[in-house]
Protein backbone atom coordinates (compact mmCIF):
# COMPACT_ATOMS: atom_id res chain seq x y z
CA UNK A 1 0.00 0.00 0.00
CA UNK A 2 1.20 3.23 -1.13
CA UNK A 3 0.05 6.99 -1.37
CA UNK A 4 1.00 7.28 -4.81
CA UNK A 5 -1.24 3.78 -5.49
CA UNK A 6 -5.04 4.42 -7.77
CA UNK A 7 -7.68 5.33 -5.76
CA UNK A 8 -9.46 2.79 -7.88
CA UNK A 9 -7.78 -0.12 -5.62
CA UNK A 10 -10.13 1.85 -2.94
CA UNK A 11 -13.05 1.15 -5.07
CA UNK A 12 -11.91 -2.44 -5.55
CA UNK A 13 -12.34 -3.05 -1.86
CA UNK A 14 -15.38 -1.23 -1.23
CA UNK A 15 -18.93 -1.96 -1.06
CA UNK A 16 -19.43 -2.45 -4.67
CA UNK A 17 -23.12 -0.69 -4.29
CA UNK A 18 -23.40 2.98 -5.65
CA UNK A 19 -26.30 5.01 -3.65
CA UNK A 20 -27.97 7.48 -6.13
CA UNK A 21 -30.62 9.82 -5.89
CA UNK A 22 -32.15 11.89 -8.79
CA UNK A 23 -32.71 15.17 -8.47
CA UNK A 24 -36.74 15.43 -8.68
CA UNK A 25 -36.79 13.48 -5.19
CA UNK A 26 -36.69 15.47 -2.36
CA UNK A 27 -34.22 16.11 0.12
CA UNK A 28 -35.71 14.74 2.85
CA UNK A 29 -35.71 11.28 0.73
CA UNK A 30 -31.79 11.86 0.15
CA UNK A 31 -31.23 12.43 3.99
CA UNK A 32 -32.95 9.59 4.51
CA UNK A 33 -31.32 7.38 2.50
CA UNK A 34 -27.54 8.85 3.80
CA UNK A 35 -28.90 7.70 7.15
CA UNK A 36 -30.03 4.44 6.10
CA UNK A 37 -26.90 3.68 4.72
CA UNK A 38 -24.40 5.93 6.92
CA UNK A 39 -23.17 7.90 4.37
CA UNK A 40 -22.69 11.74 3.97
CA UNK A 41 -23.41 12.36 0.31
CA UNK A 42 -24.98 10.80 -3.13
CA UNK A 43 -24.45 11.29 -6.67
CA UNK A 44 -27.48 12.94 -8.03
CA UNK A 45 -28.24 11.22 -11.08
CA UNK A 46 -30.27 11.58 -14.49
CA UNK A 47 -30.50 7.61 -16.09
CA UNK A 48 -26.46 7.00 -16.21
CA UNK A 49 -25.53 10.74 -15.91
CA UNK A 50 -23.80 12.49 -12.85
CA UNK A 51 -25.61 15.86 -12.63
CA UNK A 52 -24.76 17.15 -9.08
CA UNK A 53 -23.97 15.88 -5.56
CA UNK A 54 -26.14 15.84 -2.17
CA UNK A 55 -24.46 16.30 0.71
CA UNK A 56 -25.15 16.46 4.44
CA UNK A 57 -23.29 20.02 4.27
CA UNK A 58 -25.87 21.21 1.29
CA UNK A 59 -28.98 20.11 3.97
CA UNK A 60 -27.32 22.21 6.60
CA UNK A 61 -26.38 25.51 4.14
CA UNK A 62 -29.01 25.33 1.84
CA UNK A 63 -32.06 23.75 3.52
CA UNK A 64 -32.33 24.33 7.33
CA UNK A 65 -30.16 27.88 7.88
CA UNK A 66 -32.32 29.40 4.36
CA UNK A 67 -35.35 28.17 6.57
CA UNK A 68 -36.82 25.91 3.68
CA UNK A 69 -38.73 22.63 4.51
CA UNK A 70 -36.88 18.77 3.67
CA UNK A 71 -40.33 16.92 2.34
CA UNK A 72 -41.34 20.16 0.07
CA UNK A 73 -36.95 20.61 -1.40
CA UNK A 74 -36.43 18.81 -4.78
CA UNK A 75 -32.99 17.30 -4.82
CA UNK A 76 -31.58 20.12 -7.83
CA UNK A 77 -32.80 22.97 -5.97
CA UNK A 78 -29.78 22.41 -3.89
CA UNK A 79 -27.43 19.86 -5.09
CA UNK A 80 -23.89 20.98 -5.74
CA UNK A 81 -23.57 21.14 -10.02
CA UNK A 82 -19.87 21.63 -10.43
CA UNK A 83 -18.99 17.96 -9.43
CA UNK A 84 -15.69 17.70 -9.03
CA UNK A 85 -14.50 13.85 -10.46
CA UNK A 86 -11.00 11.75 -11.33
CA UNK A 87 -10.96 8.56 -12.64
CA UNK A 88 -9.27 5.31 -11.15
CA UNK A 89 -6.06 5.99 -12.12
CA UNK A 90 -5.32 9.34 -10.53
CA UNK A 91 -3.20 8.54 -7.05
CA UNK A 92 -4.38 8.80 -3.62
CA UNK A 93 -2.35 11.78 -2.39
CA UNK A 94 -3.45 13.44 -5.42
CA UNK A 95 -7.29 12.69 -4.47
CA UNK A 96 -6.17 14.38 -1.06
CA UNK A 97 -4.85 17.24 -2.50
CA UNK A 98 -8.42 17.67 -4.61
CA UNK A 99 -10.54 17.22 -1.84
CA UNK A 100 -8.73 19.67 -0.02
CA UNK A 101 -8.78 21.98 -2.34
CA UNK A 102 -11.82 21.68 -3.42
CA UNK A 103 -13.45 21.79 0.30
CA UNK A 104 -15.28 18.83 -0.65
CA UNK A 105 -15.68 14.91 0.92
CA UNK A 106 -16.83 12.75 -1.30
CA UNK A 107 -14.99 12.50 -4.97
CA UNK A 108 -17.08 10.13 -7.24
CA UNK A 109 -14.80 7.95 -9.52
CA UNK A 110 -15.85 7.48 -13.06
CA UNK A 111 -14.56 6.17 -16.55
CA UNK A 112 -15.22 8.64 -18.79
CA UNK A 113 -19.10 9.32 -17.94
CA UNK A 114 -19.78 5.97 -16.17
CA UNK A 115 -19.44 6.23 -12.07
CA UNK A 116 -17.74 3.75 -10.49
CA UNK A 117 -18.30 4.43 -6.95
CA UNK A 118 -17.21 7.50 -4.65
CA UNK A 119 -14.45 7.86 -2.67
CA UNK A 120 -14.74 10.18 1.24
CA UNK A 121 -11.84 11.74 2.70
CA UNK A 122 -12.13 9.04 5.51
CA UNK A 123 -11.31 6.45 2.82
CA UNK A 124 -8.32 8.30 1.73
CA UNK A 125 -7.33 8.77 5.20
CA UNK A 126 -7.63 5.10 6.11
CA UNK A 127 -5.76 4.37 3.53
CA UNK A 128 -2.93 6.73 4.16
CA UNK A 129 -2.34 5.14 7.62
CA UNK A 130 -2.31 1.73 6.84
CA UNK A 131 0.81 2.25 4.22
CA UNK A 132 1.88 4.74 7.14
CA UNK A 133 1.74 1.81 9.24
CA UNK A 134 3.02 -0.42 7.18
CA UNK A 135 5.99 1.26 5.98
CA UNK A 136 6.61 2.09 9.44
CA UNK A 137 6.69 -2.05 10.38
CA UNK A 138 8.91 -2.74 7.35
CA UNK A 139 11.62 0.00 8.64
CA UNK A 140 11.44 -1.41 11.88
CA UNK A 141 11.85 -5.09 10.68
CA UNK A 142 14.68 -3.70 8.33
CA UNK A 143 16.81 -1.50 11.21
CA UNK A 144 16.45 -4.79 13.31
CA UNK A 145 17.46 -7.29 10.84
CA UNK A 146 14.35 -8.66 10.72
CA UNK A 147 13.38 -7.66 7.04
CA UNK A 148 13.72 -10.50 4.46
CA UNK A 149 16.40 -9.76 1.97
C-alpha cells in the first residue's frame, strides 16, 4: 500500500453498491437514505448521468439555515452542479490534494461518464495510515534485521 497507489484499488475493496438519488426526489428522501446507509453524500443522477452531488453540508447551508422545509426541497434545488470527479487511475495523495482543495468529501470515480463508486476523505485517510503503518513495520523489521532480503 502506497500513497501514490489508484484510488481505484479503494473502489476495488469497497462496497461495490453505488447510492444514487435523482434530483426530482426530495431532500428529505436523500437524507434519509444517507442515514439508512451511513453515508454523507450521493451522486445525483439523471439515467447514467452524474448531474450534481447531495451532501449532508448542502442540507445544513441550503435547507435548514435558508429556513426551507426537507419533504417540500427537490434534490436540484440544492445539489452541488460543479462535481468535481478523477478517474481510477489518478493517485491517492493526489485525491487528497483535490478534496482539499476543493473543500469537498466525497470525490465520485468514473470512466469517462460511467461512475464507479465514490471515494470520502475518511477512505483516503484510512488508507494513508495503513501504508503509514506499514511502511513504518517494514523500517522497523529492516533497522532490526528482521526484514527478508
Amino acid at each position: 500500500m502506497e500513497i501514490s497507489s489508484p484510488v481505484g484499488l479503494i473502489l476495488e475493496r469497497k462496497e461495490r453498491r453505488l447510492w444514487t438519488i435523482a434530483p426530482g426526489a426530495t431532500v428529505f428522501d436523500a437524507i434519509s437514505l444517507m442515514a439508512e446507509k451511513n453515508i454523507g453524500a450521493l451522486p445525483v443522477m439523471e439515467g447514467e448521468r452524474l448531474v450534481g452531488m447531495i451532501s449532508e453540508r448542502d442540507y445544513t447551508r441550503k435547507v435548514i439555515l435558508q429556513g426551507r422545509v426537507s419533504r417540500e426541497t427537490a434534490v436540484a434545488d440544492i445539489m452541488s452542479r460543479d462535481v468535481v470527479t478523477v478517474t481510477p487511475e489518478v493517485s491517492i495523495e493526489d485525491c487528497m490534494e483535490i478534496l482539499t482543495k476543493s473543500r469537498v468529501r466525497h470525490l465520485p470515480v468514473r470512466d469517462g461518464e460511467k461512475v464507479l463508486g465514490i471515494v470520502s476523505i475518511g477512505d483516503l485517510v484510512n488508507w494513508i495510515i495503513v501504508a503509514q503503518s506499514t511502511k513504518i513495520g517494514d523500517l522497523e523489521r529492516f533497522v532490526t534485521g528482521a526484514y527478508p532480503g
